[in-house]
C-alpha atoms as a PDB file:
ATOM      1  CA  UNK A   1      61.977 237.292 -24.926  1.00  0.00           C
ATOM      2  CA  UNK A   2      64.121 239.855 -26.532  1.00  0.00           C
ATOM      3  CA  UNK A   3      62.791 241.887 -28.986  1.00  0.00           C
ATOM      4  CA  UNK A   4      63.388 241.474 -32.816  1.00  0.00           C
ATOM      5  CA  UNK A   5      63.153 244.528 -33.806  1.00  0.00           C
ATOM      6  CA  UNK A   6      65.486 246.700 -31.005  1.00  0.00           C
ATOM      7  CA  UNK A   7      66.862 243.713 -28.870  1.00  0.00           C
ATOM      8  CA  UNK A   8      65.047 244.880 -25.637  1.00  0.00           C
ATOM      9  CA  UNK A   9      65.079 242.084 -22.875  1.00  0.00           C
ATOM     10  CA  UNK A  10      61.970 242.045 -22.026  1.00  0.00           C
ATOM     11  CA  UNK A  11      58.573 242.075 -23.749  1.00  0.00           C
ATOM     12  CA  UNK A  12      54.529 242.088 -22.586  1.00  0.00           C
ATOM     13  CA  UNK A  13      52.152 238.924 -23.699  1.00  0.00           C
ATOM     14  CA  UNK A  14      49.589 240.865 -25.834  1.00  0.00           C
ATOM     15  CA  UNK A  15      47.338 238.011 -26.618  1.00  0.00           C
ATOM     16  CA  UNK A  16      47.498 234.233 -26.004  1.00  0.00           C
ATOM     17  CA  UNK A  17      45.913 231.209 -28.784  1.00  0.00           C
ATOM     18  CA  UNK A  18      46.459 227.877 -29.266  1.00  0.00           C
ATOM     19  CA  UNK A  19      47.161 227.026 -32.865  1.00  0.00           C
ATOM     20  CA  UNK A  20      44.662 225.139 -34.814  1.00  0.00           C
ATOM     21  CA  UNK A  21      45.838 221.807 -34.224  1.00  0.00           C
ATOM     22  CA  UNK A  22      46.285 222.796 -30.630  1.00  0.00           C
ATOM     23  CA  UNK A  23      49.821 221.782 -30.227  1.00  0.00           C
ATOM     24  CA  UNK A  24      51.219 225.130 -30.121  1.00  0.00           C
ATOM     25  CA  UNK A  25      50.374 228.321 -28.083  1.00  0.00           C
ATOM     26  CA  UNK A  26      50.968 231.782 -30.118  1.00  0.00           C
ATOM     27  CA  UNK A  27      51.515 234.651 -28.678  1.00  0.00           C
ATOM     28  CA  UNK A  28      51.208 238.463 -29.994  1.00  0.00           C
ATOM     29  CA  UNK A  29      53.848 240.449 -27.977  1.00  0.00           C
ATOM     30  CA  UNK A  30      54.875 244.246 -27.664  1.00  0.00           C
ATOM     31  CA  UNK A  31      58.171 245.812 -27.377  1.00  0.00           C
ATOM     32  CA  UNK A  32      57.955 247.985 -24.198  1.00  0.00           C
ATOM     33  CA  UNK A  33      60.769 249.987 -25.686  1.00  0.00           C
ATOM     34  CA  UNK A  34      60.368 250.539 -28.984  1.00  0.00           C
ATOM     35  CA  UNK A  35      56.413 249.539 -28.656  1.00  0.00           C
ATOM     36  CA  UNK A  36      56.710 247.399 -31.895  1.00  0.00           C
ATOM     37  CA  UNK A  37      54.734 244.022 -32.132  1.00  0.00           C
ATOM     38  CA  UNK A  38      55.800 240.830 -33.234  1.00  0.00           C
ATOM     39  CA  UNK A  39      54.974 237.272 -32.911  1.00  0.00           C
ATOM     40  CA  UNK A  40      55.954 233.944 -30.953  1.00  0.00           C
ATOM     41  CA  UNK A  41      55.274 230.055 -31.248  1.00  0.00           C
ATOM     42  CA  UNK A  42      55.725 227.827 -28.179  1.00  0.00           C
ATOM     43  CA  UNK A  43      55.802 224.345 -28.479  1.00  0.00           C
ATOM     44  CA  UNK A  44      56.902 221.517 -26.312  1.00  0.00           C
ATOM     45  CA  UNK A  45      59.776 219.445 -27.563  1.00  0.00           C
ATOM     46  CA  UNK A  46      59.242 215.455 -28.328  1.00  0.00           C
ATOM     47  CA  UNK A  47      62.116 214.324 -28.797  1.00  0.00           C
ATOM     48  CA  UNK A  48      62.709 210.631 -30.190  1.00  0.00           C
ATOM     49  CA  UNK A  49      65.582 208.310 -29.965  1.00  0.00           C
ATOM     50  CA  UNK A  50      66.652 206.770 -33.324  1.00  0.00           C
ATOM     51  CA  UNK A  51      67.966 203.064 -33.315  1.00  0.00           C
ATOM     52  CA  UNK A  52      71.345 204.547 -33.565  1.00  0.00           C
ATOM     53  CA  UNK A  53      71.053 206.539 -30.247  1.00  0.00           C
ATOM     54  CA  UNK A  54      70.533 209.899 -32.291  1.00  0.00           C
ATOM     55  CA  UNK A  55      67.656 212.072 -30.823  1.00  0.00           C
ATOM     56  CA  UNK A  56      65.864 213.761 -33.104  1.00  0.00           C
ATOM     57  CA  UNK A  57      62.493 216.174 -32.732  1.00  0.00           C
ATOM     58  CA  UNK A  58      59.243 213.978 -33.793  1.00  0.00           C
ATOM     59  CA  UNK A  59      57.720 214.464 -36.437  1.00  0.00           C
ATOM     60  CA  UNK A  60      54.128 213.704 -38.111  1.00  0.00           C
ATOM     61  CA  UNK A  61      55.117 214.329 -41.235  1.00  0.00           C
ATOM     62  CA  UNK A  62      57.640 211.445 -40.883  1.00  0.00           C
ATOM     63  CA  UNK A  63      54.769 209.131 -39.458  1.00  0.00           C
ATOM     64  CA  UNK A  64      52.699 210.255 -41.956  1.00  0.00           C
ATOM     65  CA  UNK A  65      55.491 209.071 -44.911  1.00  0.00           C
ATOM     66  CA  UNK A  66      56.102 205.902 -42.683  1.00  0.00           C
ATOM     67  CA  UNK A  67      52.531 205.000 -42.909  1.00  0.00           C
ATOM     68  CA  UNK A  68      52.132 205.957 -46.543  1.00  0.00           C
ATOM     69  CA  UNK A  69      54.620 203.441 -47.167  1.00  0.00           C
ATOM     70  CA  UNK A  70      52.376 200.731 -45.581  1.00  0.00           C
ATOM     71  CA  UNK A  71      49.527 202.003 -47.454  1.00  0.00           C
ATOM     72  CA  UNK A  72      50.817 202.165 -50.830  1.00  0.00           C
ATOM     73  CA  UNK A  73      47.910 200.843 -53.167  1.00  0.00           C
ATOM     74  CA  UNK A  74      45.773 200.591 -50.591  1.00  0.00           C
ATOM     75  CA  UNK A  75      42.246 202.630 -50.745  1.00  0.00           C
ATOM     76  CA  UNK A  76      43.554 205.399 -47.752  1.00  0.00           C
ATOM     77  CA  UNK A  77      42.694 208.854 -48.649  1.00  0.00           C
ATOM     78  CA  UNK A  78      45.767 211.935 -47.670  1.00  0.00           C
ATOM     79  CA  UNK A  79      43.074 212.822 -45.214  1.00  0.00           C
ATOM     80  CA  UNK A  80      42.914 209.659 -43.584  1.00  0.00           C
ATOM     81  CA  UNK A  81      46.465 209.619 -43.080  1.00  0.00           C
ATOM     82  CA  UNK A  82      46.872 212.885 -41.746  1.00  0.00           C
ATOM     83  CA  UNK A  83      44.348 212.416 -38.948  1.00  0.00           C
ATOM     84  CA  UNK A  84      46.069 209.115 -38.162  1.00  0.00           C
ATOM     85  CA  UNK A  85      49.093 211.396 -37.888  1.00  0.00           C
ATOM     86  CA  UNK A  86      47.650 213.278 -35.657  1.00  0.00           C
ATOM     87  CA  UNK A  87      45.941 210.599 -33.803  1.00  0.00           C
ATOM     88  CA  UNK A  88      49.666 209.521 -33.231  1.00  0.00           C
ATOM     89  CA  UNK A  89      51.198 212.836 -31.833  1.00  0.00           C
ATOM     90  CA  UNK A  90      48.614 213.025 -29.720  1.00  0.00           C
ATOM     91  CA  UNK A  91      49.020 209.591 -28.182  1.00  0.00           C
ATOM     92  CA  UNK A  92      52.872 209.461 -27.759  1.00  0.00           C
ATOM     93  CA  UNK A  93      52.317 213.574 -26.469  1.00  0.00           C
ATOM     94  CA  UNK A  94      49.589 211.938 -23.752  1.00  0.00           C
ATOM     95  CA  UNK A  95      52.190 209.392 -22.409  1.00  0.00           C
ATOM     96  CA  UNK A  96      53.920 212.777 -20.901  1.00  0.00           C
ATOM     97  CA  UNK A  97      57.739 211.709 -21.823  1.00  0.00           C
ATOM     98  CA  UNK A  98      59.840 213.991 -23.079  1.00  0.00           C
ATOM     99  CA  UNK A  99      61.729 211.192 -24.859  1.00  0.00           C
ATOM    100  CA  UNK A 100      60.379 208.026 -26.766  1.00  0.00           C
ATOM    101  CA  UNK A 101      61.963 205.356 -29.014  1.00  0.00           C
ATOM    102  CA  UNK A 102      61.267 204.969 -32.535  1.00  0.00           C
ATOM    103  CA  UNK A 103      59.807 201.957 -31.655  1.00  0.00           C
ATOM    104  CA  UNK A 104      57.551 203.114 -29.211  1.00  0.00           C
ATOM    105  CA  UNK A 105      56.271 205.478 -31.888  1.00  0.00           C
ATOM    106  CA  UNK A 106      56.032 202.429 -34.208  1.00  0.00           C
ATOM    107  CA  UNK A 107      54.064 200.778 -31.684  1.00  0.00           C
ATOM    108  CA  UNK A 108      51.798 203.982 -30.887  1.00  0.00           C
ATOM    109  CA  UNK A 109      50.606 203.719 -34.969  1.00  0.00           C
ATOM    110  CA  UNK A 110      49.721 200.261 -34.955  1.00  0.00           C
ATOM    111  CA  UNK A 111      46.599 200.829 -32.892  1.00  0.00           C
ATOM    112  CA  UNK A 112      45.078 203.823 -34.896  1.00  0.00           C
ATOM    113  CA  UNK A 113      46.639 201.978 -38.716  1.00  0.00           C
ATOM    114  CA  UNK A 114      44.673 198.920 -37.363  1.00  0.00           C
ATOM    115  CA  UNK A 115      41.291 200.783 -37.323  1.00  0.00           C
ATOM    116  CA  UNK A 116      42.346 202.363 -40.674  1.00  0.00           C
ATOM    117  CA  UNK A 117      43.257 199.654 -43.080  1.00  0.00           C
ATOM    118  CA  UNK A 118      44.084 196.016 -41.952  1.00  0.00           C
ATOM    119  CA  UNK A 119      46.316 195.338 -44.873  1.00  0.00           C
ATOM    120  CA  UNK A 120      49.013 198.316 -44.267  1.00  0.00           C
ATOM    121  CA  UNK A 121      48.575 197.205 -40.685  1.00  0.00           C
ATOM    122  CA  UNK A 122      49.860 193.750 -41.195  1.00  0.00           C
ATOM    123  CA  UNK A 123      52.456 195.276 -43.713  1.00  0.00           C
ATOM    124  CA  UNK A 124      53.291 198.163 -40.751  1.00  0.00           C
ATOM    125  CA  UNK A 125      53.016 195.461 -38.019  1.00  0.00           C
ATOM    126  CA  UNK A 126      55.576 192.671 -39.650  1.00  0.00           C
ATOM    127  CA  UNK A 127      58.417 195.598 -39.210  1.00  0.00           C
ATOM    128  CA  UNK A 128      57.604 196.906 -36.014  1.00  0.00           C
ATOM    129  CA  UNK A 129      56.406 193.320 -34.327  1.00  0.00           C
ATOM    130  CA  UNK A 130      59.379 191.804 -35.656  1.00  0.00           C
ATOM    131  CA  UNK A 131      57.684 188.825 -37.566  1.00  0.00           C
ATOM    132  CA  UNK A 132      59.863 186.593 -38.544  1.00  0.00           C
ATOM    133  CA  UNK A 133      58.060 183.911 -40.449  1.00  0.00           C
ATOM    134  CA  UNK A 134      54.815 183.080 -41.996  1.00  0.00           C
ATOM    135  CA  UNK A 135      53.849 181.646 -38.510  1.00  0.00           C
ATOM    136  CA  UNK A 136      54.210 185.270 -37.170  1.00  0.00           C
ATOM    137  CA  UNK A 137      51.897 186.749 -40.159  1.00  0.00           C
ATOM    138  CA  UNK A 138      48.978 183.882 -39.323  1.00  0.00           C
ATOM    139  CA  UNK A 139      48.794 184.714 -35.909  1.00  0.00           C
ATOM    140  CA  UNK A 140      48.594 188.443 -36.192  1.00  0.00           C
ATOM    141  CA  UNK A 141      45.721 187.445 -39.001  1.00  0.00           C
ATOM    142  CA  UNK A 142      44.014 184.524 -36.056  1.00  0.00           C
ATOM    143  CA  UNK A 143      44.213 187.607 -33.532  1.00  0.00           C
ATOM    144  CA  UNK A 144      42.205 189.995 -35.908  1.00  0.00           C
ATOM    145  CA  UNK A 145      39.906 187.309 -36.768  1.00  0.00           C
ATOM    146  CA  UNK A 146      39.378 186.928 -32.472  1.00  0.00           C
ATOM    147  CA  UNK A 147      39.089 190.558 -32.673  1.00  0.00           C
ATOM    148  CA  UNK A 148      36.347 190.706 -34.993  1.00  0.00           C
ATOM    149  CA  UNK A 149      34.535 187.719 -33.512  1.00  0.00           C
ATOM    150  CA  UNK A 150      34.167 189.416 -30.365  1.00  0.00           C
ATOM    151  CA  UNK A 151      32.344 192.256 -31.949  1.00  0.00           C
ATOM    152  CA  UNK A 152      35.049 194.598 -31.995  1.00  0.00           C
ATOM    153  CA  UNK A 153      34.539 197.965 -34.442  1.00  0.00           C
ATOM    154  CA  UNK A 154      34.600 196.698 -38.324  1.00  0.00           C
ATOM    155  CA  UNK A 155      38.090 197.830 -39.365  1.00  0.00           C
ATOM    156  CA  UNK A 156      37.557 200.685 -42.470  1.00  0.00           C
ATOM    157  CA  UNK A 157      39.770 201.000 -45.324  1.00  0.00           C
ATOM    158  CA  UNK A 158      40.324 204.930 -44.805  1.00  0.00           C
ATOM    159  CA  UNK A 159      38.366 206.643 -47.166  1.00  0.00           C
ATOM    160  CA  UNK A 160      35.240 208.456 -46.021  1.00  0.00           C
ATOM    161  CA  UNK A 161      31.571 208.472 -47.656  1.00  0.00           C
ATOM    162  CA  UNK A 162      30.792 211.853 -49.013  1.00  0.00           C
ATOM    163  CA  UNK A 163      28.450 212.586 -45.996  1.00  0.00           C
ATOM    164  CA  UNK A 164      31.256 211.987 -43.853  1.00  0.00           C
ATOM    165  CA  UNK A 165      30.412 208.673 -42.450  1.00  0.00           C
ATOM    166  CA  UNK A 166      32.776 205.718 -41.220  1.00  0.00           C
ATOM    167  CA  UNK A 167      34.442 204.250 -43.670  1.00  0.00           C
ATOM    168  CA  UNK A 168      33.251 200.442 -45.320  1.00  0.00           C
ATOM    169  CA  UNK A 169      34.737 197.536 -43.661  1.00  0.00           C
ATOM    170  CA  UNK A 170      37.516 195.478 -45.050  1.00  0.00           C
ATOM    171  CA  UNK A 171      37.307 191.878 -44.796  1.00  0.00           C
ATOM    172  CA  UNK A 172      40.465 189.868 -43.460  1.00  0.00           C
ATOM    173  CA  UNK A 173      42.037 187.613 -46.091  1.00  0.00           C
ATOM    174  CA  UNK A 174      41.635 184.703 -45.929  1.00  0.00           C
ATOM    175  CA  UNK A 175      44.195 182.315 -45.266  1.00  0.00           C
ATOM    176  CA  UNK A 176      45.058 178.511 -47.455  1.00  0.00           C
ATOM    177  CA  UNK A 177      43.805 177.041 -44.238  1.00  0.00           C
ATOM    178  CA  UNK A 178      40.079 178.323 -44.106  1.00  0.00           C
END
């Protein structure tokens, strides 16, 4: 690492922290040469591969505005989102590629938008699933239905009660048929 300050080549690891979100490592360093000290942020690159065969660096902020989308005028809270953000980086970090596919980040938010709200996961899912009819839409619906049957989790809506607790669950519409 050269030095800022005096260009030196070289440069001694002071101290060593991950960042708060622990996706980062910074480092306090020293100039051996001109004993100045100065800061670095590592990271490891994600990289993501855009329908168009662009590669891009991921980013939560884009999930983040991708799910927002989903959500719009649904009850979800900024805080709710963010920690599904995060929720998502972590997941598509875990799988250990260095490269993913915008759909396989798609894919990576259904599971943790599912848990969150069940209407902007429907909304979320019909893009990334690919629904192409109203046949598509029912059986996403019959499949949380099965879900909830079984005694899986009750889905929240994303907003929080003041003493922190899980969120209130959000019943799956109903369908003509019922």
């Amino acid at each position: 690492m050269h030095c800022p300050f005096c260009r030196h080549p070289d440069s001694r690891v002071v101290d060593s922290r991950t960042t708060d979100d622990g996706t980062a490592i910074r480092r306090r360093r020293q100039c051996p040469d001109c004993a100045r000290r100065f800061t670095t942020i590592e990271t490891a690159s994600l990289m993501v591969i855009k329908r168009s065969g662009v590669t891009e660096p991921f980013s939560r902020n884009k999930v983040i505005a991708g799910v927002r989308k989903a959500c719009q005028g649904r009850p979800v809270t900024e805080d709710a989102l963010a920690k599904l953000g995060q929720r998502v980086e972590e997941a598509v970090r875990a799988t250990g590629s260095a490269e993913l596919s915008t759909h396989d980040v798609g894919l990576a938010i259904l599971g943790p938008l599912q848990e969150l709200d069940l209407v902007a996961y429907l909304r979320f899912a019909s893009v990334y699933r690919a629904f192409d009819s109203l046949d598509d839409f029912e059986a996403a619906i019959a499949e949380l239905r099965e879900q909830r049957e079984q005694g899986a989790p009750a889905q929240g809506c994303g907003t929080e009660g003041e003493a922190g607790g899980p969120a209130a669950p959000v019943p799956v519409p109903a369908t003509a048929a019922d």
